[in-house]
C-alpha atoms as a PDB file:
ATOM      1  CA  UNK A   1     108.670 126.140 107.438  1.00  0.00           C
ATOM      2  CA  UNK A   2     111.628 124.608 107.176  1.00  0.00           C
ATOM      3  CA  UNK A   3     114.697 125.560 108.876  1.00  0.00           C
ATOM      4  CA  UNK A   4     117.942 126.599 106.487  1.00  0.00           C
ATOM      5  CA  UNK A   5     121.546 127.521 107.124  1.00  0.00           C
ATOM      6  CA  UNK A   6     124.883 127.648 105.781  1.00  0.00           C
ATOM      7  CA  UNK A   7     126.028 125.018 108.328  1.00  0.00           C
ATOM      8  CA  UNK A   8     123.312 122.386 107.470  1.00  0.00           C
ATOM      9  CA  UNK A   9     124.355 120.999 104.226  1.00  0.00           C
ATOM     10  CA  UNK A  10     127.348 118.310 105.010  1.00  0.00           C
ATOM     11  CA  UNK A  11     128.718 116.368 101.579  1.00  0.00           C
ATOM     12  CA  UNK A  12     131.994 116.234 102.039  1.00  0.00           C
ATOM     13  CA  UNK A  13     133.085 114.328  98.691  1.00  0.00           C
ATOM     14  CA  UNK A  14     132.031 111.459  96.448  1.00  0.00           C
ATOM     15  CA  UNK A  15     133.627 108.139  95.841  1.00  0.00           C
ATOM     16  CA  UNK A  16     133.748 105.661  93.146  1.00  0.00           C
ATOM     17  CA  UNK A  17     132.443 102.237  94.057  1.00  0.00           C
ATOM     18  CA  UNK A  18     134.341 100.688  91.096  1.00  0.00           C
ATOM     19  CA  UNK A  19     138.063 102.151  91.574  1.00  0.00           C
ATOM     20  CA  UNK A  20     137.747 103.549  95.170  1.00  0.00           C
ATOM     21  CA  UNK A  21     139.124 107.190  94.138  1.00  0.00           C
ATOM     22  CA  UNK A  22     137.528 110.315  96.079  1.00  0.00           C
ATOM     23  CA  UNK A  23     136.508 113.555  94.241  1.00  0.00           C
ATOM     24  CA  UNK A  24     135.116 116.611  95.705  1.00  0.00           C
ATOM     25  CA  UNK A  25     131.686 117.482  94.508  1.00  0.00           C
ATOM     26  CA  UNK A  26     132.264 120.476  92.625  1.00  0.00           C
ATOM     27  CA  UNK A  27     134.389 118.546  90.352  1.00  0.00           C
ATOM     28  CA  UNK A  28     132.336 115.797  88.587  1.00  0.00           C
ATOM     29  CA  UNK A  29     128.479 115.881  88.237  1.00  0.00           C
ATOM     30  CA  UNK A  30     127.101 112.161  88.057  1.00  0.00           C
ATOM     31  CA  UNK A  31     129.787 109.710  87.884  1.00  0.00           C
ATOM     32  CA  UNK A  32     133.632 108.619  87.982  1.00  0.00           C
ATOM     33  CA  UNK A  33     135.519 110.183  84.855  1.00  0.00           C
ATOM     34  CA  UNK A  34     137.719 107.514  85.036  1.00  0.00           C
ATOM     35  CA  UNK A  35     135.604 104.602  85.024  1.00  0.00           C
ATOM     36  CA  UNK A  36     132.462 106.363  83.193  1.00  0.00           C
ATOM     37  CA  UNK A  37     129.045 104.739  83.685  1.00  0.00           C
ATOM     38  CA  UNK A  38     130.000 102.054  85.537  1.00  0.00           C
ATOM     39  CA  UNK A  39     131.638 104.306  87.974  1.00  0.00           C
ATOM     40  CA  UNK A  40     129.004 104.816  90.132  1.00  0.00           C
ATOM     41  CA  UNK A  41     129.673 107.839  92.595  1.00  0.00           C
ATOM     42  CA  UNK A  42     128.510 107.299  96.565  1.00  0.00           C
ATOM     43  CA  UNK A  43     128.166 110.483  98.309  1.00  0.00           C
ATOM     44  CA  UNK A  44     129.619 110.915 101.995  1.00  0.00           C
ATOM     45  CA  UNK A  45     129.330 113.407 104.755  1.00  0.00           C
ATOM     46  CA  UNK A  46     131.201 115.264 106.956  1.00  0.00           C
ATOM     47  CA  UNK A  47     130.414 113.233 110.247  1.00  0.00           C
ATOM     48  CA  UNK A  48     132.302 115.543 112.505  1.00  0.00           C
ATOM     49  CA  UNK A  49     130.484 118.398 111.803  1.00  0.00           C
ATOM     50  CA  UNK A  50     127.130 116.818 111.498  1.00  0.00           C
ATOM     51  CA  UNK A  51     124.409 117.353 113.750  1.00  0.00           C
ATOM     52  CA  UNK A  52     121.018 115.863 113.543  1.00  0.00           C
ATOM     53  CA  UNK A  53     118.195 115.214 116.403  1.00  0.00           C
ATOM     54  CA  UNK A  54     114.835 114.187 116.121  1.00  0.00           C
ATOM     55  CA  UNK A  55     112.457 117.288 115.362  1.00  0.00           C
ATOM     56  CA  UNK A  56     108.606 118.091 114.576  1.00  0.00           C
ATOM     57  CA  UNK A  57     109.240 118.351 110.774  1.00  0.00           C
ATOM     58  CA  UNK A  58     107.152 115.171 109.159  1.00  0.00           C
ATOM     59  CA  UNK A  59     108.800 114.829 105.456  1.00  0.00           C
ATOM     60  CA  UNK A  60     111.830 113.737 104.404  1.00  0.00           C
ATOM     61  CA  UNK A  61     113.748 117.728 105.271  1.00  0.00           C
ATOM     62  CA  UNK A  62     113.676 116.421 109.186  1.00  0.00           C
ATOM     63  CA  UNK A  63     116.674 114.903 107.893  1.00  0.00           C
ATOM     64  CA  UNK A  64     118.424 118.043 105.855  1.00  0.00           C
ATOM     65  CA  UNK A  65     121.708 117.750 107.524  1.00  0.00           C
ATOM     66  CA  UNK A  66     122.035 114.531 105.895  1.00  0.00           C
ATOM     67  CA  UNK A  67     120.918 114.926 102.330  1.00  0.00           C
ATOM     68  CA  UNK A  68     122.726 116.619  99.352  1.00  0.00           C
ATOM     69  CA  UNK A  69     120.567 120.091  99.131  1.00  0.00           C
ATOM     70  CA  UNK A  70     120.782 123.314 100.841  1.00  0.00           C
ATOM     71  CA  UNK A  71     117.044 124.307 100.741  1.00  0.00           C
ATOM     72  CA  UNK A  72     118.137 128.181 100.150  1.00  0.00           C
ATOM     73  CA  UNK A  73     115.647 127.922  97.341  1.00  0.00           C
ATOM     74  CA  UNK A  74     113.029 126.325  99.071  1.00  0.00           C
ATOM     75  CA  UNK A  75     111.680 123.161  98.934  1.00  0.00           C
ATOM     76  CA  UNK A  76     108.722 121.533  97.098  1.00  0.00           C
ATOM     77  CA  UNK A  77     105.004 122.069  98.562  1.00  0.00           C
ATOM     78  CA  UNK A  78     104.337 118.247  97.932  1.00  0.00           C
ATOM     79  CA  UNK A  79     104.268 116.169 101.608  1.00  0.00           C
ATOM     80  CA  UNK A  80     107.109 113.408 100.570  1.00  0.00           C
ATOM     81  CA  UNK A  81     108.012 110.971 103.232  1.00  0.00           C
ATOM     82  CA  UNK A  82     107.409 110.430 107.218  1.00  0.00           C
ATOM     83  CA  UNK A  83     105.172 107.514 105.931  1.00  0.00           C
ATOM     84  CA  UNK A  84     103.353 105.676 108.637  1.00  0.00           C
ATOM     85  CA  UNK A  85     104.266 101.838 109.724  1.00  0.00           C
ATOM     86  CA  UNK A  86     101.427  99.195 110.189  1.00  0.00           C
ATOM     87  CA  UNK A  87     101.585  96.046 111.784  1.00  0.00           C
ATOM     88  CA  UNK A  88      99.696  93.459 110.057  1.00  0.00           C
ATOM     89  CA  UNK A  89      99.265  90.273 112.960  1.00  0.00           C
ATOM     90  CA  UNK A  90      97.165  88.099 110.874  1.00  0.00           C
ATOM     91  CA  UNK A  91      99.023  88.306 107.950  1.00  0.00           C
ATOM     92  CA  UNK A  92     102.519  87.514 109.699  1.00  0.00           C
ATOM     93  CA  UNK A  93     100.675  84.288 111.706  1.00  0.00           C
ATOM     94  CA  UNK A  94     100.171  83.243 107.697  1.00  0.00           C
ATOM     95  CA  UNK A  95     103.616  83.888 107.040  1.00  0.00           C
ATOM     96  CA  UNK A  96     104.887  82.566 110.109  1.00  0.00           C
ATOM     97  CA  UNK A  97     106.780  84.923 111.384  1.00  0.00           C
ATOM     98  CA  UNK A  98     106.586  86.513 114.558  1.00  0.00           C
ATOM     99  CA  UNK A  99     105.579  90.197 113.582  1.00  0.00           C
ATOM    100  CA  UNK A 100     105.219  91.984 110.317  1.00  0.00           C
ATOM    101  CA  UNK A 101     105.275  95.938 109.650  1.00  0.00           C
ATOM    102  CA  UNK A 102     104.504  97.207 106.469  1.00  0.00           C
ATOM    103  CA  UNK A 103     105.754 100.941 105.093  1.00  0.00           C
ATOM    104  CA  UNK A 104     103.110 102.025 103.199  1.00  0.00           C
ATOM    105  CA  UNK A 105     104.725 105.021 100.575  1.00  0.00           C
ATOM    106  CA  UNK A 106     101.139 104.367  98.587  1.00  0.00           C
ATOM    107  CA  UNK A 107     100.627 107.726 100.076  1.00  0.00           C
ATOM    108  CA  UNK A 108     103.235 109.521  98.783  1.00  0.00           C
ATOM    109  CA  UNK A 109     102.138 112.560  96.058  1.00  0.00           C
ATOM    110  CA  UNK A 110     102.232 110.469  93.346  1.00  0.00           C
ATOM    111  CA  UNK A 111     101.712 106.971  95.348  1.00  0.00           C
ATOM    112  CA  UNK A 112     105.417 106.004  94.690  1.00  0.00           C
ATOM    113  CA  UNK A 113     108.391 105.366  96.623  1.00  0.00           C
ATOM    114  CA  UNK A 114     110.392 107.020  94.197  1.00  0.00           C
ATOM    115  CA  UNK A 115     109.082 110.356  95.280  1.00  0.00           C
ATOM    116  CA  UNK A 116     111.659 111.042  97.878  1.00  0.00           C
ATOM    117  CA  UNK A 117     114.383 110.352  94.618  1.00  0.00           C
ATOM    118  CA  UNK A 118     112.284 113.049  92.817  1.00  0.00           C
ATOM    119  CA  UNK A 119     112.086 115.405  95.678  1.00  0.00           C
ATOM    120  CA  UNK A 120     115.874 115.661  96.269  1.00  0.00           C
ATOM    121  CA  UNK A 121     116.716 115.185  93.082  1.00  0.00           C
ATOM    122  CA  UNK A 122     114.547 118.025  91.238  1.00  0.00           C
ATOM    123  CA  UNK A 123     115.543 120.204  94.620  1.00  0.00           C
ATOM    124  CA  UNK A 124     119.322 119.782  93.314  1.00  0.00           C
ATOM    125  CA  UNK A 125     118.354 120.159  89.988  1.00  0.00           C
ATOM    126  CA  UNK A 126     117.313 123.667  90.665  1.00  0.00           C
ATOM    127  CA  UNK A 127     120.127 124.579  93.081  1.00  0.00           C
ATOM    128  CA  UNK A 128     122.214 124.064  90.382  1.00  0.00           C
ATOM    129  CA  UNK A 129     120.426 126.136  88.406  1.00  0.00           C
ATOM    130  CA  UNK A 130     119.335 123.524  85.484  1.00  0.00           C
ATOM    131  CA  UNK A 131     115.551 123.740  83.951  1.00  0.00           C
ATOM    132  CA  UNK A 132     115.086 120.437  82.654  1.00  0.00           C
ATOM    133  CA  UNK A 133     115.485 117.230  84.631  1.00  0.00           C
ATOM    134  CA  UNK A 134     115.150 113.549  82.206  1.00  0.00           C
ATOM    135  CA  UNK A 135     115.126 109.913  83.349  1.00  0.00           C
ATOM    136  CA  UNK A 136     114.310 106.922  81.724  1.00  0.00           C
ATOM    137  CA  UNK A 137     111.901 104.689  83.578  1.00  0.00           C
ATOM    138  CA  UNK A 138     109.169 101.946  83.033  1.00  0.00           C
ATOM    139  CA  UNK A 139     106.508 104.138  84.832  1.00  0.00           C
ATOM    140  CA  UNK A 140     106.885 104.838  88.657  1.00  0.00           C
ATOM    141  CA  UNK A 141     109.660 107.174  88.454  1.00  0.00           C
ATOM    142  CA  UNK A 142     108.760 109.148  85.767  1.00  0.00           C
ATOM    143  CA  UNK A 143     105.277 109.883  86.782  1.00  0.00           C
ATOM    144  CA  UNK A 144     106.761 111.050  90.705  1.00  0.00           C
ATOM    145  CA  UNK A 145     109.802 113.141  88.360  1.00  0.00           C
ATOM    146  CA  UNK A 146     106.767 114.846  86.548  1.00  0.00           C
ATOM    147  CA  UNK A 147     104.679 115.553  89.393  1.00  0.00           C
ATOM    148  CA  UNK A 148     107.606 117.224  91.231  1.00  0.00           C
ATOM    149  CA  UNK A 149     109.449 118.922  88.473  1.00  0.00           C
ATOM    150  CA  UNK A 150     105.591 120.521  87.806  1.00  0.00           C
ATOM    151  CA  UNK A 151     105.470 121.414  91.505  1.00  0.00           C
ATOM    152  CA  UNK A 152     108.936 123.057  91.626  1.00  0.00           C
ATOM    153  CA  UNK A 153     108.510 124.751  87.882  1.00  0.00           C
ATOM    154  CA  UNK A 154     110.793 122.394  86.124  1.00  0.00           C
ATOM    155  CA  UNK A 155     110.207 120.602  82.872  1.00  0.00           C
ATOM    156  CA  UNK A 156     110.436 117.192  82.398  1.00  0.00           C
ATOM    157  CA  UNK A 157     111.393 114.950  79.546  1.00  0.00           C
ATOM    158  CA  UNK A 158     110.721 111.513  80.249  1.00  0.00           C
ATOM    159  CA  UNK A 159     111.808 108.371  78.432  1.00  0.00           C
ATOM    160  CA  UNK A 160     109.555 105.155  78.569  1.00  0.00           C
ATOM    161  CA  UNK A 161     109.331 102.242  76.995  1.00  0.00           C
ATOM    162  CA  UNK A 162     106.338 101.393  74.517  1.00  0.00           C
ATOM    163  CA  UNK A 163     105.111  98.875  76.931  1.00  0.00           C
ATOM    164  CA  UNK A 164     104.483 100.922  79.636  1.00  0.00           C
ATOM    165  CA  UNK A 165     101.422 100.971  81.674  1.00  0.00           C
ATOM    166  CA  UNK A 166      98.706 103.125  79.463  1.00  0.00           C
ATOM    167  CA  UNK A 167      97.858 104.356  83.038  1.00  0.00           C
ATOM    168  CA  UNK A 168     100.775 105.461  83.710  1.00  0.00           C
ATOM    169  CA  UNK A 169     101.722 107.270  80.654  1.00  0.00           C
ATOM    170  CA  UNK A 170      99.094 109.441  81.346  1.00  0.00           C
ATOM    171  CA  UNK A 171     100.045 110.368  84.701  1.00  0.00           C
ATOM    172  CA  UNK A 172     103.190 111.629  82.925  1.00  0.00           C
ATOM    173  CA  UNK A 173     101.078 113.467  80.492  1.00  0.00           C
ATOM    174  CA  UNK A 174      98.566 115.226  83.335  1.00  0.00           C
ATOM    175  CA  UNK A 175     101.562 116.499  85.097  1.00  0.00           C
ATOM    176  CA  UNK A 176     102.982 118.184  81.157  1.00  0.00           C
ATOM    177  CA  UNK A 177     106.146 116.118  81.528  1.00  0.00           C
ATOM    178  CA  UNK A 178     107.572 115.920  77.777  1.00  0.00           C
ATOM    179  CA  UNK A 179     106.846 111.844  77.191  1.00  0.00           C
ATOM    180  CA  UNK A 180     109.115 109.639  74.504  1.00  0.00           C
ATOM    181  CA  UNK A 181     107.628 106.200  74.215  1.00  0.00           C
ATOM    182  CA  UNK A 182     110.833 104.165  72.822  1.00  0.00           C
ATOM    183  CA  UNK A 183     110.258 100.884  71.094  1.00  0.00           C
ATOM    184  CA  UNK A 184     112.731  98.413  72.996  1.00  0.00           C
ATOM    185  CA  UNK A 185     113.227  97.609  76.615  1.00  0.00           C
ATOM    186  CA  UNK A 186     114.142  99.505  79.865  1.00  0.00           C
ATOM    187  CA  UNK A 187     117.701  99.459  79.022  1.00  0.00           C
ATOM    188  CA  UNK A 188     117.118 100.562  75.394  1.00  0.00           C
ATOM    189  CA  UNK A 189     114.729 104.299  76.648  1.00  0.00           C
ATOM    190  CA  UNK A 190     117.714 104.144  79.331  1.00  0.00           C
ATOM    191  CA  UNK A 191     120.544 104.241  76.697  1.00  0.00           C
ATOM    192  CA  UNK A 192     118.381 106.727  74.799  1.00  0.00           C
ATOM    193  CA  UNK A 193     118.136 108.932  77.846  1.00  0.00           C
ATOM    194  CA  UNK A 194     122.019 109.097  78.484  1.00  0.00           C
ATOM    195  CA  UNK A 195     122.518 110.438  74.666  1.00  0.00           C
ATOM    196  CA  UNK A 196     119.902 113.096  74.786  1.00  0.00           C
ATOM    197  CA  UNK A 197     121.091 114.295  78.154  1.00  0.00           C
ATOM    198  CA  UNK A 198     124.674 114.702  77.085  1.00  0.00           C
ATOM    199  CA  UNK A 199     123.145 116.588  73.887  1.00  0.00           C
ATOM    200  CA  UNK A 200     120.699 118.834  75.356  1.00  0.00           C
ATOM    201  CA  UNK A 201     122.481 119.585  78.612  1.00  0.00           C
ATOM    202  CA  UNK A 202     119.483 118.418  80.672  1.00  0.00           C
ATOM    203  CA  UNK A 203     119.846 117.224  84.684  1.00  0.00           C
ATOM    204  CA  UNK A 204     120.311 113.584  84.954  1.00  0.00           C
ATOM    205  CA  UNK A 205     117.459 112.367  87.866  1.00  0.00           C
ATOM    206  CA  UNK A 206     118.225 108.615  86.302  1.00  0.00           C
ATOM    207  CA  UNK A 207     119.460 106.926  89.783  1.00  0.00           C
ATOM    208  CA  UNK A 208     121.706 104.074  88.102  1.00  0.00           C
ATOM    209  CA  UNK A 209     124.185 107.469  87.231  1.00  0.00           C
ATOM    210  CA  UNK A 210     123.151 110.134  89.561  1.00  0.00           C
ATOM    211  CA  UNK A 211     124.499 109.281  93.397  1.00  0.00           C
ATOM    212  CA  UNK A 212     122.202 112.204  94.520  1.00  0.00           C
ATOM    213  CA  UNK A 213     119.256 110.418  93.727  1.00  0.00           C
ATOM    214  CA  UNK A 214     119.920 107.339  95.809  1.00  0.00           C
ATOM    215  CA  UNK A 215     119.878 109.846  98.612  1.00  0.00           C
ATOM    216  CA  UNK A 216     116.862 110.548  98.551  1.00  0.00           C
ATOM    217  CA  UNK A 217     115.457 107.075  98.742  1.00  0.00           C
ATOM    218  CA  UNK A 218     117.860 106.383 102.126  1.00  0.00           C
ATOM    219  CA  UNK A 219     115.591 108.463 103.921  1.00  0.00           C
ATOM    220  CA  UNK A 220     113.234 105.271 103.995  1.00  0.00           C
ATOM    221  CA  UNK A 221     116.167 103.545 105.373  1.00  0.00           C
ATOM    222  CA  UNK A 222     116.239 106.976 107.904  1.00  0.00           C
ATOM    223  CA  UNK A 223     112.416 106.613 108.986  1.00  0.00           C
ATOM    224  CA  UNK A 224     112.940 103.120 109.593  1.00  0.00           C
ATOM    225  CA  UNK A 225     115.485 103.223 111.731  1.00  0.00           C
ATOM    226  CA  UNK A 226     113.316 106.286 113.996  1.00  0.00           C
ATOM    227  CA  UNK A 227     110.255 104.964 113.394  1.00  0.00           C
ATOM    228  CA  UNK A 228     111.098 101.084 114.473  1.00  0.00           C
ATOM    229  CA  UNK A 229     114.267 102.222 117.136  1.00  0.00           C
ATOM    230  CA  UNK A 230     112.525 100.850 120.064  1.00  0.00           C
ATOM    231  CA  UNK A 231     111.900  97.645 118.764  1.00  0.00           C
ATOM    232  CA  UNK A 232     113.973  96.985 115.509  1.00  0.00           C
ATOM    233  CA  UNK A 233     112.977  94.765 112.634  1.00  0.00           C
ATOM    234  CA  UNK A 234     115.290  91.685 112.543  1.00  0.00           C
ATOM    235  CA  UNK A 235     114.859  91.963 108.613  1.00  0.00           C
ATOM    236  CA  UNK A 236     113.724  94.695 106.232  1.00  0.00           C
ATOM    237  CA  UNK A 237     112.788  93.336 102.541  1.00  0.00           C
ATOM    238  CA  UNK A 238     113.096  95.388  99.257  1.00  0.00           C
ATOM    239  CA  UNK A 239     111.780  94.608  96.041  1.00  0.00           C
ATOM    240  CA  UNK A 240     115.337  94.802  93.869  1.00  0.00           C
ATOM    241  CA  UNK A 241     114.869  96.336  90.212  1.00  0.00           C
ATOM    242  CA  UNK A 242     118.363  98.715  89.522  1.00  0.00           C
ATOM    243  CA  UNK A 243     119.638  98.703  93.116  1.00  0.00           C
ATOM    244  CA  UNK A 244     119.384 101.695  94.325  1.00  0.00           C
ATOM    245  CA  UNK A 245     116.539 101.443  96.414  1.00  0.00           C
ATOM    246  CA  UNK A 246     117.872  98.596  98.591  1.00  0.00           C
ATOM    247  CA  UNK A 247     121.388 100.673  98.388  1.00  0.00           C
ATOM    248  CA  UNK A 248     119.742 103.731  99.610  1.00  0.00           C
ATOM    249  CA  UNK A 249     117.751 102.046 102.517  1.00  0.00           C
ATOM    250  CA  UNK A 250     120.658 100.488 104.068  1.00  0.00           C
ATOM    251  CA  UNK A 251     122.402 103.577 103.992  1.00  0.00           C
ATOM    252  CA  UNK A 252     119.706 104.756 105.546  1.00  0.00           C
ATOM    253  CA  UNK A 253     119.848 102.472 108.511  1.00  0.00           C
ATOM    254  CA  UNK A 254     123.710 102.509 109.149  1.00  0.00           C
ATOM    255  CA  UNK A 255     123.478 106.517 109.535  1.00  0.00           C
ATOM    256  CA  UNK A 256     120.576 105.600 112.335  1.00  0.00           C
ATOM    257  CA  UNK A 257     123.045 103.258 113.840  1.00  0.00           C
ATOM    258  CA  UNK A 258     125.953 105.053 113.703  1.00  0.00           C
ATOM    259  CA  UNK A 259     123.611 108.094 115.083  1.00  0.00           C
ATOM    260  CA  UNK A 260     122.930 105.935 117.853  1.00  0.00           C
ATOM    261  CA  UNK A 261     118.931 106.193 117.176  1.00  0.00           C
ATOM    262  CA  UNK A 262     118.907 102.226 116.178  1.00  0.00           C
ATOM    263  CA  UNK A 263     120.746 100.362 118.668  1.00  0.00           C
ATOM    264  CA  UNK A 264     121.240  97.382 116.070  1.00  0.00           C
ATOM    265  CA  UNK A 265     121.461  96.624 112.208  1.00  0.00           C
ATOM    266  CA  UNK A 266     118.489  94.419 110.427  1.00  0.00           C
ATOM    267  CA  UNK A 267     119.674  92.373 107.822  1.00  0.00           C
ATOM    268  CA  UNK A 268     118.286  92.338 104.371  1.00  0.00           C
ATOM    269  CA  UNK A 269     115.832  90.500 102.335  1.00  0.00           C
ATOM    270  CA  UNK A 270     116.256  91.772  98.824  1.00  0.00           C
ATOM    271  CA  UNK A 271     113.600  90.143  96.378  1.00  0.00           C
ATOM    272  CA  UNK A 272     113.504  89.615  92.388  1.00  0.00           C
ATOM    273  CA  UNK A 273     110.991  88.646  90.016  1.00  0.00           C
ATOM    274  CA  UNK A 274     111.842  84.883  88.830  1.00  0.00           C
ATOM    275  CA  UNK A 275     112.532  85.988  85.335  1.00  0.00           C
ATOM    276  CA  UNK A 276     114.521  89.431  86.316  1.00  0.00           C
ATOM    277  CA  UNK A 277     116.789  87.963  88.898  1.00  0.00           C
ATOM    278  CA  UNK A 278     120.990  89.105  87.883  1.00  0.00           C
ATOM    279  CA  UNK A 279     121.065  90.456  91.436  1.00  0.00           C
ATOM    280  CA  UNK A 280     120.230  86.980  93.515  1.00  0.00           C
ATOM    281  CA  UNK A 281     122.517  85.264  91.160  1.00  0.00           C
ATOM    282  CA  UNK A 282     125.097  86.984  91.502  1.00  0.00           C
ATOM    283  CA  UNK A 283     124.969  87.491  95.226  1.00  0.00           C
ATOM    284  CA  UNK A 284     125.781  83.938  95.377  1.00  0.00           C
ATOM    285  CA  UNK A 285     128.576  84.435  93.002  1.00  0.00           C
ATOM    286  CA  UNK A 286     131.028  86.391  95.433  1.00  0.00           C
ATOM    287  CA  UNK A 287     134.242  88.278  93.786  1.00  0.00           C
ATOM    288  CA  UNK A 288     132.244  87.944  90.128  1.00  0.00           C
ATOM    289  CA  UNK A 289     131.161  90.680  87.954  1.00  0.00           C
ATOM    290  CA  UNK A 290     127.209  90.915  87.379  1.00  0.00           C
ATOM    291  CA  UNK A 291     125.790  88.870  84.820  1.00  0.00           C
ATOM    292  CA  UNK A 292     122.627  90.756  82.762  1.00  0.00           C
ATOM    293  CA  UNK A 293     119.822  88.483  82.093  1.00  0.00           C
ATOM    294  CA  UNK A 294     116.836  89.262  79.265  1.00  0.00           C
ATOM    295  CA  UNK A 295     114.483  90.182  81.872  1.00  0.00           C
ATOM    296  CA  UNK A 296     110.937  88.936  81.740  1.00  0.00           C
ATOM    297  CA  UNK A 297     108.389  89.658  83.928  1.00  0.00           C
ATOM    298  CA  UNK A 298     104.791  90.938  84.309  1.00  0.00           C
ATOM    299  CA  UNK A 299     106.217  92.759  87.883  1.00  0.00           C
ATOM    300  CA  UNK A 300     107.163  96.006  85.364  1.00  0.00           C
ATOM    301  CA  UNK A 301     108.889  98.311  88.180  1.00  0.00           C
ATOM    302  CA  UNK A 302     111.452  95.749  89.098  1.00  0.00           C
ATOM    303  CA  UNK A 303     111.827  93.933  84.739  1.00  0.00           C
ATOM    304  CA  UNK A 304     115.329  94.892  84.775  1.00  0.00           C
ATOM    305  CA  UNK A 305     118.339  92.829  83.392  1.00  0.00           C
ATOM    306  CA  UNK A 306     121.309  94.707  83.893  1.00  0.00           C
ATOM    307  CA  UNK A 307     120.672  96.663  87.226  1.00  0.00           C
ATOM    308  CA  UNK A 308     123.400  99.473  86.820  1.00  0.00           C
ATOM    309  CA  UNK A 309     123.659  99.938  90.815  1.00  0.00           C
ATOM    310  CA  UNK A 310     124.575  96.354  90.975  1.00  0.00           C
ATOM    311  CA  UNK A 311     127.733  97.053  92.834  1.00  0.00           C
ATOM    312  CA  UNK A 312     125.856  99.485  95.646  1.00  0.00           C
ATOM    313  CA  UNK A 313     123.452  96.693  95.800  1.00  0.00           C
ATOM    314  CA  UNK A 314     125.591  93.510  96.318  1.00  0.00           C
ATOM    315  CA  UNK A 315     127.443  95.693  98.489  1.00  0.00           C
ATOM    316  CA  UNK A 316     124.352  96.839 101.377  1.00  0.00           C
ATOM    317  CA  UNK A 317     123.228  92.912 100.945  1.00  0.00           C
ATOM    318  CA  UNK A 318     126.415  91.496 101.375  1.00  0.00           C
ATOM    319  CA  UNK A 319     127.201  93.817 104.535  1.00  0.00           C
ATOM    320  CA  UNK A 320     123.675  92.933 106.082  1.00  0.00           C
ATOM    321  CA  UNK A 321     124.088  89.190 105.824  1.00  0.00           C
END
């Protein structure tokens, strides 16, 4: 059972990451009006009235105070998060380095990191009181939206591209998520997405546009910093697709540092597929806008070429350098 009440849930407002302007939640829903999709929203709390301690609750809610849900409609039955840390000696004396810990989120419901996204995003969706969550995806985050919107009695509408995974398309279809193959790329079943959920009204759980979602995945960033606080990492690598997931874990860690759990900062190691790399070029580009790139490679999770969280990204690896 997790414990509720009014005082736990501290957003205070959002902020655009192109133009800097603050908004107060109940005002916008995904991003800046003024600078549309490429105003990408970050949400902040209320620092002075948060409190958070370490308590027996092993899922992501140990950290309610610092997520965007309330949990007054309860939360999903689906164990997401508190995923265990292994050290792996022999394969760090390969890799010659003096230790090397490995999070395994294999074991999440639907063996994907992008569960936690899911399980604070479909948790919002139904606080606001919206049925049907979308998202475009190339397989991993479509298959952990279906599983959870099934679990919390949502629907699911899912847009993929044509070269997705067979396996994974029929995840999506074994949890009854609604599944559009679209003949392009990532960034064509994305653009697809965006129309039909301005048509039909549906909740956005795509993370490039909805600054909930990356929320959810900075509570890796949060176990991290518990987990490892006696002894912290001196670097924490990400796999870089969109760039919300190495946004969302550094967020992660500051809060832990600025908690006072993690008594330093890692830095970060943010990795790209050769042929799906905008991010790492443009990190060495400093004060220039992101360049896409036709994005080719067999590593399907992370084959994007224009990441649409590039700022949040460049941002988290440019502060951990």
């Amino acid at each position: 059972m997790i414990e509720t009440s009014p005082t736990s849930y501290h957003v205070s407002r959002l902020r655009c990451v192109q133009c800097d302007v603050h908004y107060d939640e109940r005002d916008v829903l995904y991003h800046c009006p003024v600078c549309g999709l490429e105003g990408i929203l970050d949400v902040e709390y209320d620092w002075e009235r948060l409190r958070w301690a370490p308590n027996e609750h092993q899922s992501i809610w140990r950290y309610l105070p610092m997520l965007p849900v309330r949990g007054d409609r309860g939360f999903p039955t689906l164990q997401v998060g508190w995923t265990p840390v292994a050290e792996f000696p022999r394969f760090a004396a390969q890799l010659g380095v003096a230790a090397l810990h490995v999070k395994d989120d294999g074991r999440s419901p639907t063996g994907s990191f992008k569960d936690r996204s899911s399980a604070v995003g479909t948790m919002r969706a139904r606080e606001l009181g919206f049925s049907t969550v979308a998202c475009a995806s190339s397989g991993n985050a479509a298959c952990s939206l279906a599983g959870f919107a099934a679990n919390l009695g949502l629907t699911a509408v899912i847009f993929v591209p044509a070269t997705a995974p067979p396996a994974k398309v029929a995840q999506l279809r074994a949890f009854g998520a609604r599944v559009l193959l679209v003949r392009g790329s990532y960034e064509d079943a994305f653009l697809l997405c965006e129309q039909a959920i301005q048509e039909f009204g549906w909740y956005n759980r795509n993370c490039a546009v909805n600054p909930y979602l990356v929320e959810g995945k900075k509570t890796c960033g949060l176990e991290i910093g518990e987990q490892l606080a006696a002894t912290p990492p001196d670097w924490v690598s990400v796999a870089v697709g969109d760039g919300c997931t190495i946004a969302g874990i550094w967020k992660g860690l500051c809060h832990m540092r600025r908690l006072g759990v993690l008594p330093r900062l890692p830095r970060l190691l943010g990795v790209q597929a050769e042929g799906a790399a905008p991010l790492v070029e443009s990190f060495a580009r400093p004060g220039e806008a992101l360049r896409p790139v036709a994005a080719t490679t067999c590593a399907d999770s992370i084959c994007v070429g224009p990441p649409h969280n590039w700022r949040k990204a460049l941002r988290a690896s440019r502060a951990a350098r």
